[in-house]
C-alpha atoms as a PDB file:
ATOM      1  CA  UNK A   1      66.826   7.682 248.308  1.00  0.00           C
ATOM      2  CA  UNK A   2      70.059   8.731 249.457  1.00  0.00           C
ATOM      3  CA  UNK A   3      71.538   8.096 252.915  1.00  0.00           C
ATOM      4  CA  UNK A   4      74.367  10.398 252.903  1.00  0.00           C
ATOM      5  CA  UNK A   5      72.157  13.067 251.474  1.00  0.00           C
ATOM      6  CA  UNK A   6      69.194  12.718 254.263  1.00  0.00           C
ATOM      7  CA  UNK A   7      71.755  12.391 256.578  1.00  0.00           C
ATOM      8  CA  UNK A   8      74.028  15.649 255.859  1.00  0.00           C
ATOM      9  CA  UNK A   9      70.671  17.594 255.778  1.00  0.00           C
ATOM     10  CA  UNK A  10      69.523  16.322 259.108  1.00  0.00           C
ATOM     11  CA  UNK A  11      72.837  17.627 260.481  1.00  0.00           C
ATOM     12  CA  UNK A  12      72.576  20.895 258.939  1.00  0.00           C
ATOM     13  CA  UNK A  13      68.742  21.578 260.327  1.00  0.00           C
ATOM     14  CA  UNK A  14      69.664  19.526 263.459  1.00  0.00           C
ATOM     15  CA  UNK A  15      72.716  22.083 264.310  1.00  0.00           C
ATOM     16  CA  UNK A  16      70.556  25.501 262.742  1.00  0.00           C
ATOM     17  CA  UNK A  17      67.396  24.186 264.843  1.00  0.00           C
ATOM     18  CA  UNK A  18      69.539  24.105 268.270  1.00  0.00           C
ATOM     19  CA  UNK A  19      71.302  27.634 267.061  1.00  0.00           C
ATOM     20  CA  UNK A  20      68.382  29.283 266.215  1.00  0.00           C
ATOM     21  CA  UNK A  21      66.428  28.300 270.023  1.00  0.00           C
ATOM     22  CA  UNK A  22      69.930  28.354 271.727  1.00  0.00           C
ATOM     23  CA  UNK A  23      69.188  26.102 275.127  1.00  0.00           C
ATOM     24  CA  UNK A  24      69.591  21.912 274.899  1.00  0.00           C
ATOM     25  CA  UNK A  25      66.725  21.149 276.864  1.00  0.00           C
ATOM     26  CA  UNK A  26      65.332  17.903 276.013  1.00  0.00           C
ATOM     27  CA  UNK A  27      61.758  19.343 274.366  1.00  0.00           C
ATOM     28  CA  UNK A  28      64.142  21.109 272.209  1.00  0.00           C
ATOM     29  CA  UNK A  29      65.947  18.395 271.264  1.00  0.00           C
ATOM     30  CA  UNK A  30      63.100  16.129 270.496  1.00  0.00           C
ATOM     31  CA  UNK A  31      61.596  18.539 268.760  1.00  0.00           C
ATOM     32  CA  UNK A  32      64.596  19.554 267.105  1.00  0.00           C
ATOM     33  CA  UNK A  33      64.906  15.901 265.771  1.00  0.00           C
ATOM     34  CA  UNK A  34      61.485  15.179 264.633  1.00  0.00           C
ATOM     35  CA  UNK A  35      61.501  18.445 262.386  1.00  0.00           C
ATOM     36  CA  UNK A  36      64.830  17.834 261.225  1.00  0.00           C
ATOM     37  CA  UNK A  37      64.250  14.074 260.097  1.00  0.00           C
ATOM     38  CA  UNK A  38      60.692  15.260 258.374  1.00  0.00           C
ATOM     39  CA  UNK A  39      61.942  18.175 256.538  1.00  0.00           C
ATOM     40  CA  UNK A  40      65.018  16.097 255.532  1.00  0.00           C
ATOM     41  CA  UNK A  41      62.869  13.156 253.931  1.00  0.00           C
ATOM     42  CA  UNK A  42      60.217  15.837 252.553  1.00  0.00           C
ATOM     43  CA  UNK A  43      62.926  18.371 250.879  1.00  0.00           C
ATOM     44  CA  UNK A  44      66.008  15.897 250.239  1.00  0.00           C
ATOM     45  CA  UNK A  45      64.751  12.472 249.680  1.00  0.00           C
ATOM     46  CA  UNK A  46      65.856  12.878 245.973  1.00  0.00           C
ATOM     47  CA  UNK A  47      68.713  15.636 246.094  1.00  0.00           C
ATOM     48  CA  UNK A  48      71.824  14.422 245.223  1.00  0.00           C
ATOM     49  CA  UNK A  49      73.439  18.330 246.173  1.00  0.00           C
ATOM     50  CA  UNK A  50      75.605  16.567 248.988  1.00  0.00           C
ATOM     51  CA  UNK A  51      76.940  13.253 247.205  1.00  0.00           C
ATOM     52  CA  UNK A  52      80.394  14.820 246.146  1.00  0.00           C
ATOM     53  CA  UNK A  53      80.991  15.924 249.366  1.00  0.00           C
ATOM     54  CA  UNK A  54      84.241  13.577 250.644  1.00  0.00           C
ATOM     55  CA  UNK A  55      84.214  12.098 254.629  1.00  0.00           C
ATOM     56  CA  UNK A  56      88.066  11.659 254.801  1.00  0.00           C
ATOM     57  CA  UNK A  57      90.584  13.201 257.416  1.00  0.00           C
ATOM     58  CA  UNK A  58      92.258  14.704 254.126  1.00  0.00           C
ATOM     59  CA  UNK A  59      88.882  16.653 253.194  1.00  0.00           C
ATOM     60  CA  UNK A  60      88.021  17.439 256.614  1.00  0.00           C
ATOM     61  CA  UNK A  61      91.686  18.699 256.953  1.00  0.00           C
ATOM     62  CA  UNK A  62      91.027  21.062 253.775  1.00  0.00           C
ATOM     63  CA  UNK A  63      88.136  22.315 255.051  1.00  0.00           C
ATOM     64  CA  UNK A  64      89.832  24.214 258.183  1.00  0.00           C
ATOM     65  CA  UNK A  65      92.237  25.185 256.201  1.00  0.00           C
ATOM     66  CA  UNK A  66      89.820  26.874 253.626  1.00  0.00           C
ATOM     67  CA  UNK A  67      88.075  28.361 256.274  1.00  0.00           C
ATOM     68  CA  UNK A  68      90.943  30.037 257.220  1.00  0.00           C
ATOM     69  CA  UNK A  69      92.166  31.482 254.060  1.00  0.00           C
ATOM     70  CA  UNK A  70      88.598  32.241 253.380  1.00  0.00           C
ATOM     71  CA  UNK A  71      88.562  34.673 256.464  1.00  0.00           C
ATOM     72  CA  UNK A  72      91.965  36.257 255.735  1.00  0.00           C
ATOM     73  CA  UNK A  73      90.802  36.821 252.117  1.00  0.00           C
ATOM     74  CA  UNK A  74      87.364  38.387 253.618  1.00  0.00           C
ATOM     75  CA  UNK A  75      89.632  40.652 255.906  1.00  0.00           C
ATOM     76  CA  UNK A  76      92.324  41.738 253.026  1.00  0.00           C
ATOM     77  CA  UNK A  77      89.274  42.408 250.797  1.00  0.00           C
ATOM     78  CA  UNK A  78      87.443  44.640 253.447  1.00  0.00           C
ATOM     79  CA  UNK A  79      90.178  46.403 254.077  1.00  0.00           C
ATOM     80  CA  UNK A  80      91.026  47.077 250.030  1.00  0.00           C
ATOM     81  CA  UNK A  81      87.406  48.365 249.541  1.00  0.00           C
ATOM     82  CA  UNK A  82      87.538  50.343 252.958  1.00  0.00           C
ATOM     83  CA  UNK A  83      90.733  52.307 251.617  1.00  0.00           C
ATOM     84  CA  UNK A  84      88.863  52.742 248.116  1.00  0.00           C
ATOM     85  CA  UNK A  85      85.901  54.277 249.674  1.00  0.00           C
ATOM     86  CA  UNK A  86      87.987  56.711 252.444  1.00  0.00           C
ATOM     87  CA  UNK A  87      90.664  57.577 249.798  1.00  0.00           C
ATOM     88  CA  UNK A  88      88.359  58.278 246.259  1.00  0.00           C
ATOM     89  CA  UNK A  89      91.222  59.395 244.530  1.00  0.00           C
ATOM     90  CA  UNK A  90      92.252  55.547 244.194  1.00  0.00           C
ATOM     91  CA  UNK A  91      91.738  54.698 240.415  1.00  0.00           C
ATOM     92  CA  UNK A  92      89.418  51.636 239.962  1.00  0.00           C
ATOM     93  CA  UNK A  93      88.431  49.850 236.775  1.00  0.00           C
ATOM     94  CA  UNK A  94      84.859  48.014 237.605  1.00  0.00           C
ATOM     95  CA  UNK A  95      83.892  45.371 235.640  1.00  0.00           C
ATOM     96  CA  UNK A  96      82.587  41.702 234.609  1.00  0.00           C
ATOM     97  CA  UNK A  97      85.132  39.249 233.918  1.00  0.00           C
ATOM     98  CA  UNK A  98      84.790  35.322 232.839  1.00  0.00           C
ATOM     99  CA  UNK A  99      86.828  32.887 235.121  1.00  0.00           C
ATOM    100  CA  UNK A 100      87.141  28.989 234.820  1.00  0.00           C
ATOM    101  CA  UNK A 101      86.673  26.513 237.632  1.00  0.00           C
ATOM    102  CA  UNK A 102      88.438  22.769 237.774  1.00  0.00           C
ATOM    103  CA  UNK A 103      85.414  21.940 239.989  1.00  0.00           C
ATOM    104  CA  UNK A 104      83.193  19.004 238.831  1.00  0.00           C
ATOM    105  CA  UNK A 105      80.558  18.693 241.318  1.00  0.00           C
ATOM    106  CA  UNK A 106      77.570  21.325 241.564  1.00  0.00           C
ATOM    107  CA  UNK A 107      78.398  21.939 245.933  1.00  0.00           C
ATOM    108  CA  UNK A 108      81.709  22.801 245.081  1.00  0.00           C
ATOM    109  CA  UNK A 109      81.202  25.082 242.232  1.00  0.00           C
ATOM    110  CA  UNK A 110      78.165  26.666 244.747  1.00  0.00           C
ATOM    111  CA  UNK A 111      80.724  27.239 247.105  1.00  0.00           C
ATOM    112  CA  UNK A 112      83.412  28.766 245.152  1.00  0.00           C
ATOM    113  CA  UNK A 113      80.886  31.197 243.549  1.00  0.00           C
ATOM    114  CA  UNK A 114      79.551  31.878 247.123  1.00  0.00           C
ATOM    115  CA  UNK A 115      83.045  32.200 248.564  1.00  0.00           C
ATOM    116  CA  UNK A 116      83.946  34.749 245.837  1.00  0.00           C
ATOM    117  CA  UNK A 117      80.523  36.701 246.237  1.00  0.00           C
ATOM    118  CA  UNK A 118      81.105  36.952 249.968  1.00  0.00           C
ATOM    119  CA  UNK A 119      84.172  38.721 249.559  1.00  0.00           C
ATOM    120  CA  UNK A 120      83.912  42.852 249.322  1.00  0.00           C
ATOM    121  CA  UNK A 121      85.360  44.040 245.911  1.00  0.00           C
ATOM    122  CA  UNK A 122      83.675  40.621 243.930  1.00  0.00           C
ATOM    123  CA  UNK A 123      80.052  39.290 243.059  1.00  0.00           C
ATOM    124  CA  UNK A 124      79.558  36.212 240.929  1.00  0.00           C
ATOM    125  CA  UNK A 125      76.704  37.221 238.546  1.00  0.00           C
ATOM    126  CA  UNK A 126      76.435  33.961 236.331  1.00  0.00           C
ATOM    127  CA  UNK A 127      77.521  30.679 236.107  1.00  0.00           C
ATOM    128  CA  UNK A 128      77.505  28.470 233.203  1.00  0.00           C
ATOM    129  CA  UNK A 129      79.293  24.917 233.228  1.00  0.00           C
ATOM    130  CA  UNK A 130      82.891  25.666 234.511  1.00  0.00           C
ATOM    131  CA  UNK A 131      82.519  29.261 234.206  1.00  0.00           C
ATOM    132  CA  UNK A 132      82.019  32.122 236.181  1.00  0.00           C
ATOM    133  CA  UNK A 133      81.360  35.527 235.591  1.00  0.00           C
ATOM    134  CA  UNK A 134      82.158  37.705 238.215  1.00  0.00           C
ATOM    135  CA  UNK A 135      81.970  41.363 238.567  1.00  0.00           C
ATOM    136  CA  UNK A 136      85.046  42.727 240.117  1.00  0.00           C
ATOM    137  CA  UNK A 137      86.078  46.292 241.306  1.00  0.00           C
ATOM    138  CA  UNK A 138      89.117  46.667 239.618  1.00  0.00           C
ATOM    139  CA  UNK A 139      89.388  44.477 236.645  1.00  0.00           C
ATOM    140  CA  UNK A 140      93.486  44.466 236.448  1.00  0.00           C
ATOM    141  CA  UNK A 141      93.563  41.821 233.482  1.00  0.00           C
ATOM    142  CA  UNK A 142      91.218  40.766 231.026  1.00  0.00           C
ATOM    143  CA  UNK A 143      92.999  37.578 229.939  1.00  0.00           C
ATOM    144  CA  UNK A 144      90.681  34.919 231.397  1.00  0.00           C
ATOM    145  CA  UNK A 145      93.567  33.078 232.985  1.00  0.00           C
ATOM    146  CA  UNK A 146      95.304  35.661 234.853  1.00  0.00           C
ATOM    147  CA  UNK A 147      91.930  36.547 236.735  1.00  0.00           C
ATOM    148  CA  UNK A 148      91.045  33.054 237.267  1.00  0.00           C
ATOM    149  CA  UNK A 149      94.384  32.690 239.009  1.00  0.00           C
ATOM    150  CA  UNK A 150      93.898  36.354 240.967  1.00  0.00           C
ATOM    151  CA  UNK A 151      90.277  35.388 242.088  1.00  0.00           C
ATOM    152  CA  UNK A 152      89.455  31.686 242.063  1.00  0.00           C
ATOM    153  CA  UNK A 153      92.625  29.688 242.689  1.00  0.00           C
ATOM    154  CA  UNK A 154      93.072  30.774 246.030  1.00  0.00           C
ATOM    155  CA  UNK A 155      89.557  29.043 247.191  1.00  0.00           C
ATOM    156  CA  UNK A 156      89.547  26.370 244.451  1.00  0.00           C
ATOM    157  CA  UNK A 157      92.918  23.811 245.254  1.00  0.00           C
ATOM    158  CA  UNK A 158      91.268  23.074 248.623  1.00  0.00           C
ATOM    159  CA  UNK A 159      87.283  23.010 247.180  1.00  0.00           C
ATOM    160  CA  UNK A 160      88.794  20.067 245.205  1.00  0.00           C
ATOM    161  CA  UNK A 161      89.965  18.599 247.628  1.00  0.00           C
ATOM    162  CA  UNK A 162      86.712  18.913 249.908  1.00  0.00           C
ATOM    163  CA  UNK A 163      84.297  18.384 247.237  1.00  0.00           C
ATOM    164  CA  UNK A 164      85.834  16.934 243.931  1.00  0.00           C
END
């Protein structure tokens, strides 16, 4: 059994349960921890997603800075598919391309792919080992180093950083 895995998990459902009823009454709370500590030990008491996730002020540093070049990605890719669905005369060249990840650890690789899926004009449809097959809206280059640099390198330096 894993510490740092129960104990990540009973964050996660602690913070969700107190979201989802949105009041800190003490009930809640109680409640909140008793569900949280049971479905922790029932669903995680031999996961081992959260062991490559790093506690350091360096990580924890990366990880608002991620979040911030996540959203400005998210808003320059809305507003790309935006002008390709008002303006249909802009050419586009759909299709599935195969990038590689440095990422070692399975949360980090889950991430990127997630990260990449969430932004409009991308969806990761496989992964296998370190790579990724993503459909993209307008394929630009084939060569599988020039998209991995156009799609994943922007998320990835700091996922290294957060999650090895």
């Amino acid at each position: 059994m894993n510490i740092k895995n129960l104990s990540i998990s009973f964050i996660i459902l602690m913070v969700t349960w107190l979201l989802l009823n949105g009041n800190l009454e003490i009930i809640t709370i109680i409640s909140g921890i008793i569900i949280s500590v049971l479905l922790a030990y029932i669903f995680c008491k031999k996961c081992d997603v959260f062991s490559n996730i790093k506690f350091t002020p360096k990580a924890f540093f990366y990880f608002i800075i991620y979040f911030f070049i996540f959203i400005v990605e998210l808003i320059k890719s809305n507003f790309d598919v935006a002008r390709r669905v008002l303006t249909p005369s802009l050419p586009i060249k759909p299709g599935i391309v195969e990038v590689k990840t440095k990422l070692k650890s399975k949360i980090g690789r889950i991430i990127l792919a997630n990260s990449i899926t969430l932004t409009p004009g991308t969806l990761t449809i496989e992964m296998k080992e370190d790579r990724l097959y993503i459909h993209w809206i307008d394929v630009r280059n084939d060569d599988i180093n020039e998209a991995t640099k156009q799609i994943v390198q922007k998320f990835e330096k700091y996922l290294e950083v957060i999650y090895g």
